[in-house]
Every structure is written in C-alpha cells, then in structure tokens.
C-alpha atoms as a PDB file:
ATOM      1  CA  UNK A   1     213.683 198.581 250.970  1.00  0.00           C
ATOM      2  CA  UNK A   2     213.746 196.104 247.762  1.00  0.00           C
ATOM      3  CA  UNK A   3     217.465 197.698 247.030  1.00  0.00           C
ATOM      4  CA  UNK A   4     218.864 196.800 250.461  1.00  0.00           C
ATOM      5  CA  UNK A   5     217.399 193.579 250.488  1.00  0.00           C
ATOM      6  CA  UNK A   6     218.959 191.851 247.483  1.00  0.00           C
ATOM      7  CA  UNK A   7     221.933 193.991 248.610  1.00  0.00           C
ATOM      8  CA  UNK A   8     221.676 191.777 251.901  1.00  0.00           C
ATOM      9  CA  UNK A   9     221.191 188.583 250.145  1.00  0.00           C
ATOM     10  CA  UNK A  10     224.216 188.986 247.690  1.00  0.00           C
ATOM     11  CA  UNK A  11     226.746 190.502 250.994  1.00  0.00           C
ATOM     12  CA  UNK A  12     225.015 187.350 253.148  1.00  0.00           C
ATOM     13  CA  UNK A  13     225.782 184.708 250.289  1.00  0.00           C
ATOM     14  CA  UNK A  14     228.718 185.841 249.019  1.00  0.00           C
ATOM     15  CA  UNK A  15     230.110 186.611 252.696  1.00  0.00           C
ATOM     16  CA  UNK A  16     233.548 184.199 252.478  1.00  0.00           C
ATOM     17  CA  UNK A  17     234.230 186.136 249.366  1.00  0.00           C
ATOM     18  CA  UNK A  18     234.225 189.290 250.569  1.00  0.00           C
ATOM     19  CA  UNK A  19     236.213 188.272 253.476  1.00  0.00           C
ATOM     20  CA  UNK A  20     238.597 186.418 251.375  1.00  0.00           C
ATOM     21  CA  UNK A  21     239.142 189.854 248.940  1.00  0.00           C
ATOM     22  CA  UNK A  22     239.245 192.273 252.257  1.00  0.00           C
ATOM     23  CA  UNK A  23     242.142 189.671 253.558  1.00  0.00           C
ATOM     24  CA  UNK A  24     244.035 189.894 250.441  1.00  0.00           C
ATOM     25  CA  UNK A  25     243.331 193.901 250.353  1.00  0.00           C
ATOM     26  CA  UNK A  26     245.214 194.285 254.057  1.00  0.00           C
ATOM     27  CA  UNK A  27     247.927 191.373 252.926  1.00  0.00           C
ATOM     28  CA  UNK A  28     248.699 193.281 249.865  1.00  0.00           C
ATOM     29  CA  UNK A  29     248.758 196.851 251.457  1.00  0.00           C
ATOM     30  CA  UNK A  30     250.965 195.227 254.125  1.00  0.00           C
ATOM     31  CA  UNK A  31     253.431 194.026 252.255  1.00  0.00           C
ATOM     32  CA  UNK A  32     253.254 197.178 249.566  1.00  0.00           C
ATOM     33  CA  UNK A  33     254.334 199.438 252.857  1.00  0.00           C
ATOM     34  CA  UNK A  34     257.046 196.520 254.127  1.00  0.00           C
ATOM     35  CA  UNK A  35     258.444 196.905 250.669  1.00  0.00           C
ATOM     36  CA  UNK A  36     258.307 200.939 250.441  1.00  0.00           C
ATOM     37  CA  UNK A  37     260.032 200.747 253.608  1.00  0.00           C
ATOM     38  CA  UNK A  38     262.638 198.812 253.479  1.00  0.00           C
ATOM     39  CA  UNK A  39     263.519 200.029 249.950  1.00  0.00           C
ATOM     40  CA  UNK A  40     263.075 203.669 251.578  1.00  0.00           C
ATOM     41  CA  UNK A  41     265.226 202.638 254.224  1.00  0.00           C
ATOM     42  CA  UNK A  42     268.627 201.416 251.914  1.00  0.00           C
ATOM     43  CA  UNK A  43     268.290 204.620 249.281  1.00  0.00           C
ATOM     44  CA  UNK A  44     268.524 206.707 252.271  1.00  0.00           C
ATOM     45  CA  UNK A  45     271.573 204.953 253.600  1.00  0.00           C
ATOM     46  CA  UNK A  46     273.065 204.783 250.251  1.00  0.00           C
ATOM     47  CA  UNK A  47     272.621 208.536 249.979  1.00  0.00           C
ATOM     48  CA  UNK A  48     272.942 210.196 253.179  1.00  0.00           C
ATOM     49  CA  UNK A  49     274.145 213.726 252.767  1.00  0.00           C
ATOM     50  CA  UNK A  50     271.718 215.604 250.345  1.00  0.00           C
ATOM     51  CA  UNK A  51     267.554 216.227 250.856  1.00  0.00           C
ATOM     52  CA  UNK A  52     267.949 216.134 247.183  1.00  0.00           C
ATOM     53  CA  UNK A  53     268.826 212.647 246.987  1.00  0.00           C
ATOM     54  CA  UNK A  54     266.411 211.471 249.570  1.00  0.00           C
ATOM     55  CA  UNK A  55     263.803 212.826 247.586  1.00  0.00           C
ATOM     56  CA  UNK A  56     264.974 210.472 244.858  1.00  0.00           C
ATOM     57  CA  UNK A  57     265.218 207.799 247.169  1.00  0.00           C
ATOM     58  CA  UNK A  58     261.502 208.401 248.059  1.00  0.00           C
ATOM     59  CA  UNK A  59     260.613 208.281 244.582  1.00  0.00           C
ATOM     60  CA  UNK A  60     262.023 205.301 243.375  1.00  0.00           C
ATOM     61  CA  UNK A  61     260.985 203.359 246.489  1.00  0.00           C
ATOM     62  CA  UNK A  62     257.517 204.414 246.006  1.00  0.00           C
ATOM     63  CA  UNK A  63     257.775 203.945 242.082  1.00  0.00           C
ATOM     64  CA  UNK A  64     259.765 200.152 242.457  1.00  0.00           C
ATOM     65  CA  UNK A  65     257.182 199.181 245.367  1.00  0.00           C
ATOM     66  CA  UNK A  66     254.415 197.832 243.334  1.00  0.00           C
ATOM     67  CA  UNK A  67     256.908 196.358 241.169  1.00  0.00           C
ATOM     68  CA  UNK A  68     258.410 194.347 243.419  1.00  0.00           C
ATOM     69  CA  UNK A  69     255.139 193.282 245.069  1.00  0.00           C
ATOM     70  CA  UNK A  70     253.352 192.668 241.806  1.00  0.00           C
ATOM     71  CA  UNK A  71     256.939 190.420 240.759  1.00  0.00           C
ATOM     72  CA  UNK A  72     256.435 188.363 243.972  1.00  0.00           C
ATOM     73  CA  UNK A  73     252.908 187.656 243.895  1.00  0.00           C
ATOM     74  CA  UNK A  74     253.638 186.261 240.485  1.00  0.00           C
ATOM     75  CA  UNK A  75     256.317 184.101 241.867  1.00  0.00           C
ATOM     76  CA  UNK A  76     253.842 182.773 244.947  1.00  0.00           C
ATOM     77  CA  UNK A  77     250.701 182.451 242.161  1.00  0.00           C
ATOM     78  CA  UNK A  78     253.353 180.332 239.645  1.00  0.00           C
ATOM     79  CA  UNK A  79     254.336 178.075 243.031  1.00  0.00           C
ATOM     80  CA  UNK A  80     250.984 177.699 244.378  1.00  0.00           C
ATOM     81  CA  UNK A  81     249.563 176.282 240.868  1.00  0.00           C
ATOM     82  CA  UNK A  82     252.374 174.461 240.066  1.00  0.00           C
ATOM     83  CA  UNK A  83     252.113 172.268 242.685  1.00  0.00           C
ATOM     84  CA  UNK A  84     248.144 171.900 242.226  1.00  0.00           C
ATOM     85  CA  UNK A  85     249.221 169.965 239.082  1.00  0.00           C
ATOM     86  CA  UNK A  86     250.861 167.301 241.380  1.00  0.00           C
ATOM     87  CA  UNK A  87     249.083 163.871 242.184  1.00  0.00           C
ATOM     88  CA  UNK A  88     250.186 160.285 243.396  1.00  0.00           C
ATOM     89  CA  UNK A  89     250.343 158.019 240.967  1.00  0.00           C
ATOM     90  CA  UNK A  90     249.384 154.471 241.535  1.00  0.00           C
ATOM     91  CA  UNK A  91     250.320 150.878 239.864  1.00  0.00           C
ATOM     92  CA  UNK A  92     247.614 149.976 237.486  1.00  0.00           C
ATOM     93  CA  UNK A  93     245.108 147.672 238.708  1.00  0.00           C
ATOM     94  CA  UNK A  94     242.537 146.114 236.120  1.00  0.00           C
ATOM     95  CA  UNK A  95     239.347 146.452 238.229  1.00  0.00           C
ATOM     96  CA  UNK A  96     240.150 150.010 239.526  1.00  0.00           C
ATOM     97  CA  UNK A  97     240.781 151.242 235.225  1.00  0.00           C
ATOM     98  CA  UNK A  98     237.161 149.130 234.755  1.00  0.00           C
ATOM     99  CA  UNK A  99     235.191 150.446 237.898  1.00  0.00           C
ATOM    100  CA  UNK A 100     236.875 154.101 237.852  1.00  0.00           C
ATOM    101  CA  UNK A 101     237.771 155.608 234.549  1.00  0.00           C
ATOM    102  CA  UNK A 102     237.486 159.531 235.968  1.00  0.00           C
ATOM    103  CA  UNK A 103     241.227 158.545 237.935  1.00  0.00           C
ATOM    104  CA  UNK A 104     242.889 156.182 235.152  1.00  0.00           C
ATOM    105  CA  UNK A 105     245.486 159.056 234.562  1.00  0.00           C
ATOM    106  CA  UNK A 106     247.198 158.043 238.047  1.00  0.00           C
ATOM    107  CA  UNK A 107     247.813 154.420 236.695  1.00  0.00           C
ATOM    108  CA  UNK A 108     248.678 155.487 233.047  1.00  0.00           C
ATOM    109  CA  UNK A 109     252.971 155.952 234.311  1.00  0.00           C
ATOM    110  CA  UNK A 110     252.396 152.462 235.271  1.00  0.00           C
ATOM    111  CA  UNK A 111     250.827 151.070 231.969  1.00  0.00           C
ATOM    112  CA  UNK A 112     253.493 152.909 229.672  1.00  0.00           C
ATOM    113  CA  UNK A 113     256.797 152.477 231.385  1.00  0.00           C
ATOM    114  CA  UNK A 114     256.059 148.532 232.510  1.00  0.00           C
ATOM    115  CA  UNK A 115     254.973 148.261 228.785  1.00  0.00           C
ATOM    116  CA  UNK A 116     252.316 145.560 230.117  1.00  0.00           C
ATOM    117  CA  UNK A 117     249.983 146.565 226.691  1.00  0.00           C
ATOM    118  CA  UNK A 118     253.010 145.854 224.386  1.00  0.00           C
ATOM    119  CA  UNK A 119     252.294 143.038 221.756  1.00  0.00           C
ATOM    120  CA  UNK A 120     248.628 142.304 223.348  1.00  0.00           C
ATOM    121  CA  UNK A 121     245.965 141.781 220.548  1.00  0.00           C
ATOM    122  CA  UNK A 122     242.932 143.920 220.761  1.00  0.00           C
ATOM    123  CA  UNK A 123     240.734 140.806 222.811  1.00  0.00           C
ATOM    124  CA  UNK A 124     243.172 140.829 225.421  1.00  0.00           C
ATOM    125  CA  UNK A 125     243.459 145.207 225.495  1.00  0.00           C
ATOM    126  CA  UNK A 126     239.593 144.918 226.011  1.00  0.00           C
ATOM    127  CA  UNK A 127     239.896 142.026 228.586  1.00  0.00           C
ATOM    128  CA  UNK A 128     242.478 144.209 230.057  1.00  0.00           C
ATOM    129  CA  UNK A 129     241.384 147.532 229.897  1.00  0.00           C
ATOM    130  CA  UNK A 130     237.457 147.218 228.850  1.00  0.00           C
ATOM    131  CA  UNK A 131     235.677 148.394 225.819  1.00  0.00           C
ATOM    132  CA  UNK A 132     236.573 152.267 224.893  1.00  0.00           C
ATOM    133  CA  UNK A 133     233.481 154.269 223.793  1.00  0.00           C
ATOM    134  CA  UNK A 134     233.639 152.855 220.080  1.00  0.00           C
ATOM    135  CA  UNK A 135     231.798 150.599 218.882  1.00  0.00           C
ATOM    136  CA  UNK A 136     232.204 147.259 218.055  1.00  0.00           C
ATOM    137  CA  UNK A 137     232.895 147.578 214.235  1.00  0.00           C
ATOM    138  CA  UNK A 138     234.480 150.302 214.810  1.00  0.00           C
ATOM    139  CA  UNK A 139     237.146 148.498 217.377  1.00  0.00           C
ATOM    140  CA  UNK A 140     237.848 146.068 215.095  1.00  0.00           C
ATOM    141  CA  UNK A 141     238.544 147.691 212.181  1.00  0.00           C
ATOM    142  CA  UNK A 142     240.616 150.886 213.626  1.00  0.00           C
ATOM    143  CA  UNK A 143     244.454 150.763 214.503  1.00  0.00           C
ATOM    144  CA  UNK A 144     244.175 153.354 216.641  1.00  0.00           C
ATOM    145  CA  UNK A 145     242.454 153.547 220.347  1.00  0.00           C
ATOM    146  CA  UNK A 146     241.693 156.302 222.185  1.00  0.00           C
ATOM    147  CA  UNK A 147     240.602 155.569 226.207  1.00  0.00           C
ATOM    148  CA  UNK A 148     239.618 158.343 228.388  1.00  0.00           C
ATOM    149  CA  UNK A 149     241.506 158.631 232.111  1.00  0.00           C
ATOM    150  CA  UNK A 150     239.684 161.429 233.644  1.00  0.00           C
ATOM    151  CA  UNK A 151     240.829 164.966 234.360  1.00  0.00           C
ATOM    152  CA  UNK A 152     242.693 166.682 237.000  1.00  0.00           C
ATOM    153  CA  UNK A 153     242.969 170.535 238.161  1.00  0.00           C
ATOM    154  CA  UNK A 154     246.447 171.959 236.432  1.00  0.00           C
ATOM    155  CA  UNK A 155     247.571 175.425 236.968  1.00  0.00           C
ATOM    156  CA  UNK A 156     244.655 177.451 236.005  1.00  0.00           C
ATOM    157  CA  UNK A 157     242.855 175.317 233.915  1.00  0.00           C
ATOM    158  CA  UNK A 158     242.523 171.639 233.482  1.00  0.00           C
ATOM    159  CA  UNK A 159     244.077 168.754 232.438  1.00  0.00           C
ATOM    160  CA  UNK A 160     242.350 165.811 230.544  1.00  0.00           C
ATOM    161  CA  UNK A 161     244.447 162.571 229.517  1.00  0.00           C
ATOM    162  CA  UNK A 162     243.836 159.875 227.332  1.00  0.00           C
ATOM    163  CA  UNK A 163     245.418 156.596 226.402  1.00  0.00           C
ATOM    164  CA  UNK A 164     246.621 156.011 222.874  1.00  0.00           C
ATOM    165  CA  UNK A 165     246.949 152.598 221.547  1.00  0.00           C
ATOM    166  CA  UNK A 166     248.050 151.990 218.202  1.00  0.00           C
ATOM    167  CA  UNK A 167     248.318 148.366 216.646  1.00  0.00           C
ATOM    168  CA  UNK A 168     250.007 146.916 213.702  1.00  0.00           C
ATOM    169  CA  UNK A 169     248.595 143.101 212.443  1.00  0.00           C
ATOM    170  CA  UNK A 170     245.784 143.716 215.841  1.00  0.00           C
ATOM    171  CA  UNK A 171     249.000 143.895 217.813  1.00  0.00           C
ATOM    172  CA  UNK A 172     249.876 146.809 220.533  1.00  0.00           C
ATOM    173  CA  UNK A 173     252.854 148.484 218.832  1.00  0.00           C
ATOM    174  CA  UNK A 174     252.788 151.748 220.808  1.00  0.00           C
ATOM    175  CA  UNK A 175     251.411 153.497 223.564  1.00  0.00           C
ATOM    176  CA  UNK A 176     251.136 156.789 224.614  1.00  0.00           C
ATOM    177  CA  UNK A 177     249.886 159.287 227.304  1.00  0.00           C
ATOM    178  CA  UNK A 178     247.859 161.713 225.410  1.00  0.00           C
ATOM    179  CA  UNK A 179     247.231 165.297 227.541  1.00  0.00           C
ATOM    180  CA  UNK A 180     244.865 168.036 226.300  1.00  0.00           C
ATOM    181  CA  UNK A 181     244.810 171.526 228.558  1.00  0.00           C
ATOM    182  CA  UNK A 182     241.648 173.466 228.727  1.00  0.00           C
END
C-alpha cells in the first residue's frame, strides 16, 4: 500500500512530464515509420526486378531510418535553441540601467555602438551608470570596471554579460560587452 502510494504521488506530480515524454515517444515512432517508409518505398523502385535486392532495400531503409531521424531532430533541437538566444534590444535609458540591472544586457548594443561612455571621467560613469559593486577606494584607484547586466537563457545553458570599462588619466578609453556561458 506504502509502494503504490508514493508511486501515485510521483505519476500525480510529475503528470505533464510523463505526458510530455509519451508525446515525444508516439512523435518519434511516427516519424521513424514515415522515414522507413518512404526510404522503403524509393529502394524498391530503384530496384524492381530481384527479391534479392528488395531485401537490401529493406535493410538499408531500416538501418538509415534512425539515422535520418536522429540527423533531423538535431537540426530542429539546434533551431529551436538558437532562437531562444534571441531578445529585443532596447536604447539605454539611465533610470531603467539604475532601477533594473538583471536586463542591462538589452541596452548594452546601445551604450557601445553610440559610444555615449567614451571620454566620460569616472564621476560622470557613476552619475551615469551608478556605483558597480566595488567599493569606493577601490573605484577610484582601478582602471578597469566591471558592471553586471543580468543573464539570459542561451542554447542550453546561460548567458551572463557584463560591461567593461577601462580608463586612461580617469577617462573612458574603451568599452566592451563582456559574455560568460555557463
């Protein structure tokens, strides 16, 4: 009784899972046997005269069928994940970097390519932008400046980004779009 209970609980809690696997079980076997048949079908036309050769056609259809499938799943996975990685970018906005730092990465294109940070002294990046997680000794005495913009889904994994500043005489010289994958 204790065995079909926690049976019960794990089928009742995990019961979009299991729906979701038995989907992809029929999808799969469907288009395994679409695939065995149509490759079935143009070995037999190709050799029509001997039971020998329809034999081989057998075999190789049932031999290149999980090939094939296996290829094209591949090819919908890389698609499907590929375009996860996609997101709207927006024009940077002072308030929105300040108030929302877990979405800067959609303003970053923005920042680099307008080259708005260019030449600004490090008052006027924190006026801008807001203190990074240094500290203030720290700030003033580094020449480079790291500032978090959030994460975002990519393929199978994630994305994080970060904003490099680097100064010359506590001037902007260059910045760059830093982009870790985990």
């Amino acid at each position: 009784m204790q065995i079909t209970s926690v049976v019960g609980r794990f089928i009742h809690a995990n019961l979009e899972l299991i729906e979701n696997i038995l989907f992809i079980i029929i999808i799969w076997r469907t288009i395994v046997l679409i695939t065995f048949a149509t490759l079935h079908f143009l070995f037999k036309k190709l050799w029509k005269s001997n039971r020998r050769k329809k034999l081989t056609a057998f075999i190789i259809s049932i031999t290149m069928s999980p090939f094939l499938f296996y290829a094209f799943l591949y090819y919908i996975i890389v698609l499907l994940f590929t375009f996860d990685s996609y997101y709207i970018e927006t024009t940077f906005d002072s308030n929105v970097w300040k108030e929302n730092s877990n979405e800067r990465y959609k303003m970053s294109n923005d920042i680099i390519t307008s080259d708005t940070l260019l030449s600004m002294s490090k008052d006027e990046i924190i006026n801008l932008l807001g203190r990074n997680s240094k500290s203030k000794v720290e700030l003033e005495t580094s020449n480079r400046w790291i500032y978090n913009m959030g994460s975002h889904g990519w393929g199978f994994g994630i994305k994080i980004y970060s904003l490099e500043l680097k100064f010359d005489n506590n001037k902007v010289i260059q910045v760059k779009q830093l982009e870790l994958l985990d």
